[in-house]
Protein backbone atom coordinates (compact mmCIF):
# COMPACT_ATOMS: atom_id res chain seq x y z
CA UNK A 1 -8.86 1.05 18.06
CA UNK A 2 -5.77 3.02 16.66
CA UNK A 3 -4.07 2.87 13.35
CA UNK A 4 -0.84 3.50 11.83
CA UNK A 5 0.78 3.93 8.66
CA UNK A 6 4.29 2.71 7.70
CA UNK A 7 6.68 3.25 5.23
CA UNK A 8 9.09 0.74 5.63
CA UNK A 9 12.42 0.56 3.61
CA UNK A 10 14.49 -2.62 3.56
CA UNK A 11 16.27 -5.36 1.25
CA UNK A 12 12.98 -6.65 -0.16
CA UNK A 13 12.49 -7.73 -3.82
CA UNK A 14 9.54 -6.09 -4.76
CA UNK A 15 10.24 -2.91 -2.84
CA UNK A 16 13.70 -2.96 -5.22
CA UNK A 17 11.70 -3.36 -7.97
CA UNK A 18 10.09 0.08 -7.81
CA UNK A 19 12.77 2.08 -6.96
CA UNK A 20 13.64 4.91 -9.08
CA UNK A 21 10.28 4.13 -11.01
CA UNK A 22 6.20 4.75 -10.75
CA UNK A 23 5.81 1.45 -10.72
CA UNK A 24 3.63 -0.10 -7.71
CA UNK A 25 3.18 -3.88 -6.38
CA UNK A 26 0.27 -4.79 -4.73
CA UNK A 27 0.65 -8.07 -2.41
CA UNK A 28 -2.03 -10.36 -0.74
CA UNK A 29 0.08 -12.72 0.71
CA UNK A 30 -1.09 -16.21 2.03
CA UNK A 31 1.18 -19.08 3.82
CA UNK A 32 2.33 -20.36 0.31
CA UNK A 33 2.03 -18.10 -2.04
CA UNK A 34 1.59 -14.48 -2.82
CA UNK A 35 -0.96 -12.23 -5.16
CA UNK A 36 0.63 -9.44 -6.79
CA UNK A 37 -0.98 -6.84 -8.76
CA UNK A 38 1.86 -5.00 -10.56
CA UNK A 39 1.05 -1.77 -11.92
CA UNK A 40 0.52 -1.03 -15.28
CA UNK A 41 3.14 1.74 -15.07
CA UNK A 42 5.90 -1.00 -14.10
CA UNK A 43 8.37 -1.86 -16.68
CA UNK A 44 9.59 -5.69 -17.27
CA UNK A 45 12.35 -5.55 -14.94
CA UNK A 46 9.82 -5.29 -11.87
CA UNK A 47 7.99 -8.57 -13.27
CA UNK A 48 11.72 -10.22 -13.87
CA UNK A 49 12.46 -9.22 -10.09
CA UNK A 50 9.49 -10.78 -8.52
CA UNK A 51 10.16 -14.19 -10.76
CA UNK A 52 14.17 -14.15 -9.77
CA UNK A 53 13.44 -13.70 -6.16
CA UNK A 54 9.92 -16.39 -5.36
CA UNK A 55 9.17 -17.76 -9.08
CA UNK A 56 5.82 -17.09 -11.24
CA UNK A 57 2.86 -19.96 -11.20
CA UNK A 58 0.72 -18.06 -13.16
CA UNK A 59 0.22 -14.86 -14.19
CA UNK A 60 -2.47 -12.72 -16.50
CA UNK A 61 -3.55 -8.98 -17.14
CA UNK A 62 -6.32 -7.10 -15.85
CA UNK A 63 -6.74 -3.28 -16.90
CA UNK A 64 -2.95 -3.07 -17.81
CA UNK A 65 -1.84 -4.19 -15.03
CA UNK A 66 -0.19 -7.59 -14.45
CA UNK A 67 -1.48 -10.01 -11.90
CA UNK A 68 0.88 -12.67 -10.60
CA UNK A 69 0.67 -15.82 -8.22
CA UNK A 70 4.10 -16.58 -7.16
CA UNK A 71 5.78 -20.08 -6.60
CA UNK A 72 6.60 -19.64 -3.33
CA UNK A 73 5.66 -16.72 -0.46
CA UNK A 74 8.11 -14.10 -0.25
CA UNK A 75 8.20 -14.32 3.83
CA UNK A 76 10.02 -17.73 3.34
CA UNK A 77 12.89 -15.93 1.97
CA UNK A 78 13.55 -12.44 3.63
CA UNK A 79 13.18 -10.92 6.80
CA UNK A 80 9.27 -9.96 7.16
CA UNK A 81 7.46 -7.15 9.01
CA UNK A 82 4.39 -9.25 10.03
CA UNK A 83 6.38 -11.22 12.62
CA UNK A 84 7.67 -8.04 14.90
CA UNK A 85 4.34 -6.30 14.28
CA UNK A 86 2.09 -9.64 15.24
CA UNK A 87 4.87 -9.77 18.43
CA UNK A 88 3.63 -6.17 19.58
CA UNK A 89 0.60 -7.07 19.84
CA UNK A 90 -0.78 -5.09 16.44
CA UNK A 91 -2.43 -6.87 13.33
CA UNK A 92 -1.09 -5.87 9.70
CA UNK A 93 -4.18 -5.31 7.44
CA UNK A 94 -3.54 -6.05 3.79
CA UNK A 95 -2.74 -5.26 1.36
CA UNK A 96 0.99 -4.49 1.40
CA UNK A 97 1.90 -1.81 -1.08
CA UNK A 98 5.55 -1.22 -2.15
CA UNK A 99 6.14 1.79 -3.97
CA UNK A 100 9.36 4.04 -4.62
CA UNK A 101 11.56 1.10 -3.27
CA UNK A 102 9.77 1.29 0.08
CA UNK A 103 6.85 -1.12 1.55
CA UNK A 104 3.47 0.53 2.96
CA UNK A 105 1.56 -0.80 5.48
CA UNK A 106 -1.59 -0.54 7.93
CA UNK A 107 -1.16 -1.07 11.28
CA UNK A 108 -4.29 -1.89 13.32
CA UNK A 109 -4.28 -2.36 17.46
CA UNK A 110 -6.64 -1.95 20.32
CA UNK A 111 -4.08 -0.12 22.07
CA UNK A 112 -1.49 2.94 21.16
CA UNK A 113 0.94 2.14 23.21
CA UNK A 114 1.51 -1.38 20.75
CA UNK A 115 1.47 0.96 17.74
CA UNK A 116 4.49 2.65 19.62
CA UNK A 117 6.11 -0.85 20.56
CA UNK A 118 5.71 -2.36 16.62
CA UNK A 119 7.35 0.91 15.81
CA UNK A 120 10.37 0.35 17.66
CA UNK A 121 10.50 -3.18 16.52
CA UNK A 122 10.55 -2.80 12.79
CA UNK A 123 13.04 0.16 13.73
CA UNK A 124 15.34 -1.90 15.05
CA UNK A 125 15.75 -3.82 11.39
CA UNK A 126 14.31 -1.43 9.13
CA UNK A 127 14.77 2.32 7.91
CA UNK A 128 10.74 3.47 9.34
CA UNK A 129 8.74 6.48 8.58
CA UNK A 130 5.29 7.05 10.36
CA UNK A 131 2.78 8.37 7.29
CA UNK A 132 -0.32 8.71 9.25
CA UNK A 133 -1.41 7.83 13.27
CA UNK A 134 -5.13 8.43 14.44
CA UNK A 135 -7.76 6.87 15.97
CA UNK A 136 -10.52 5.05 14.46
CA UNK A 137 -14.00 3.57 15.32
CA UNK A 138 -14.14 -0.20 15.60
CA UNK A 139 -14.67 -1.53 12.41
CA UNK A 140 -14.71 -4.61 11.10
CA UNK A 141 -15.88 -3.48 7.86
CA UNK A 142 -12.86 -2.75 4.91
CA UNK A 143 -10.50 0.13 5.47
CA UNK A 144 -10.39 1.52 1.73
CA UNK A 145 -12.54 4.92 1.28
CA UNK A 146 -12.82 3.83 -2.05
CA UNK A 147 -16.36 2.17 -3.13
CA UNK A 148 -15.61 -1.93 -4.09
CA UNK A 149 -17.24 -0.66 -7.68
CA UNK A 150 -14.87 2.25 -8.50
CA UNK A 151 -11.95 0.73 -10.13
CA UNK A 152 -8.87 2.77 -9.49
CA UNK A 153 -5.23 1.71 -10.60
CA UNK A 154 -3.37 0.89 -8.00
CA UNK A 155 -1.51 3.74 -7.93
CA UNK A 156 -4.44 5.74 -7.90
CA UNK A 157 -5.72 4.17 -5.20
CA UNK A 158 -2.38 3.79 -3.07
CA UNK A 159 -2.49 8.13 -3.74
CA UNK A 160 -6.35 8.38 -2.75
CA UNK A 161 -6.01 6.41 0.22
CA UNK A 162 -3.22 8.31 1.58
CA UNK A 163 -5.07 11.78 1.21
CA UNK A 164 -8.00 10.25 2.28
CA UNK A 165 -6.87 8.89 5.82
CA UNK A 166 -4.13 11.84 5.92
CA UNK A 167 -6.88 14.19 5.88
CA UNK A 168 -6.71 15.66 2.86
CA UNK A 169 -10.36 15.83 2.12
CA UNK A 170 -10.74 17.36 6.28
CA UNK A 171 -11.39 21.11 7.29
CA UNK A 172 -9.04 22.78 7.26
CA UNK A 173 -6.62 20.21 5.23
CA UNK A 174 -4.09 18.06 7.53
CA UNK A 175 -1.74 17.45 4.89
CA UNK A 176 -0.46 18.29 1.25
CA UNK A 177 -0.21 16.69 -1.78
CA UNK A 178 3.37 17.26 -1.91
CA UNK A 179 2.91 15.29 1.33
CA UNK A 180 1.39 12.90 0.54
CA UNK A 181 4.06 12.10 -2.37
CA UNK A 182 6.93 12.00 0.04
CA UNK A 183 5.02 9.19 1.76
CA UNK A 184 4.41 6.85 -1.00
CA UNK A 185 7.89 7.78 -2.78
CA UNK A 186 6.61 9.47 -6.09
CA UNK A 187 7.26 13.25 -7.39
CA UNK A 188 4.37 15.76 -6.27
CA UNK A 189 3.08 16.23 -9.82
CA UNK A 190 2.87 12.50 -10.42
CA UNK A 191 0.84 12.43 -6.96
CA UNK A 192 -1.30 15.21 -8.27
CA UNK A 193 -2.25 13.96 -11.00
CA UNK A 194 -3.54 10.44 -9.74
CA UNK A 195 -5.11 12.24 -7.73
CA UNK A 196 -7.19 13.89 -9.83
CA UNK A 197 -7.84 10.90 -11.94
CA UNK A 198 -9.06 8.69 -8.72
CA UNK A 199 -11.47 11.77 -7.69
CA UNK A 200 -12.93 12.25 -11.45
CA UNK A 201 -13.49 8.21 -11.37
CA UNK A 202 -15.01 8.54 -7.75
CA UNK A 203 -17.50 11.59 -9.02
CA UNK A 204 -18.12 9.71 -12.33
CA UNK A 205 -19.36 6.71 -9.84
CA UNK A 206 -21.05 8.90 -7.45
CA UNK A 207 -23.30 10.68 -10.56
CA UNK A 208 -23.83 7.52 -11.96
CA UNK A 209 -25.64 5.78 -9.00
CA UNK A 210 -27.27 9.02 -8.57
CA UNK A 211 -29.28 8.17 -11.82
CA UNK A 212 -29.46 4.67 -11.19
């Protein structure tokens, strides 16, 4: 199995609505409707985007962030990256994260050569960036290094991820935090320091069941 990591730039809403900020947008999206989990670090105007562009049903907070069902599902009203990915063959594994006015998503396929074929396709309507590329072990078990009991912001946990399956935690170290900023679209101090946040909360966890 093979995986991929894209950064994906285009004319969508919520990738608008964290441009130029640290803002973050977390999206489960289903054939209707969409969750969002907008970061706590997102001013008004990224909540006002997402309601202009599919509507808000409902929404509530959660740890400072803001947690939204839409009206309507965004892929009824732009041009998506599910379809030319699901026509190459590769399966998008959720979430979606948008982040300094860019989407990020995982790419999972049985074969590399339709990681290099959904490449080309999203290239040919979108602005692409290839974060990370490796290998994996089947698995059907969920992708995040990050224990279902830890609770990271989502910024934190966009930033772990990325060092995490960038090797950043590897011997030696396959990539940099300044790195793994460019990738998610944030300033390398910023990175740094949810990254230091998401590890103390990880050790925190890891002492705690120690004494359990």
């Amino acid at each position: 199995m093979f995986e991929a990591t894209f950064r994906v730039a285009g004319d969508s809403p919520y990738a608008a609505a964290t441009a130029g900020t640290d803002a973050t947008i977390t999206l489960w999206c289903t054939d209707h409707r969409d969750l969002l989990r907008v970061g706590a670090g997102a001013d008004s105007l990224a909540v006002d985007a997402v309601r202009d562009a599919v509507g808000v049903a409902a929404e509530t907070t959660s740890e400072g962030d803001r947690l939204l069902v839409t009206e309507t599902c965004l892929r009824d009203t732009i041009a998506g990256v599910e379809a030319p990915i699901a026509d190459a063959g590769c399966v998008v594994v959720p979430p979606i994260t948008y982040a300094g006015g860019a989407r990020v998503v995982h790419v999972l396929a049985l074969d590399a050569g339709d990681l290099a074929d959904a490449y080309r396709a999203l290239g040919e309507r979108f602005d692409v960036d290839v974060l990370e590329k490796r290998e994996r072990a089947p698995s059907l078990a969920s992708r995040s290094p990050v224990p279902p009991d830890v609770s990271l912001t989502p910024r934190q946990r966009a930033v772990f991820t990325a060092a995490y399956d960038g090797g950043y935690y590897e011997q030696p170290r396959r990539t940099t935090v300044a790195e793994i900023a460019d990738g998610i679209g944030i300033d390398r101090r910023t990175a740094g320091e949810h990254l230091r946040k998401a590890e103390a909360k990880l050790v925190d966890a890891a002492v705690a069941a120690g004494f359990a």
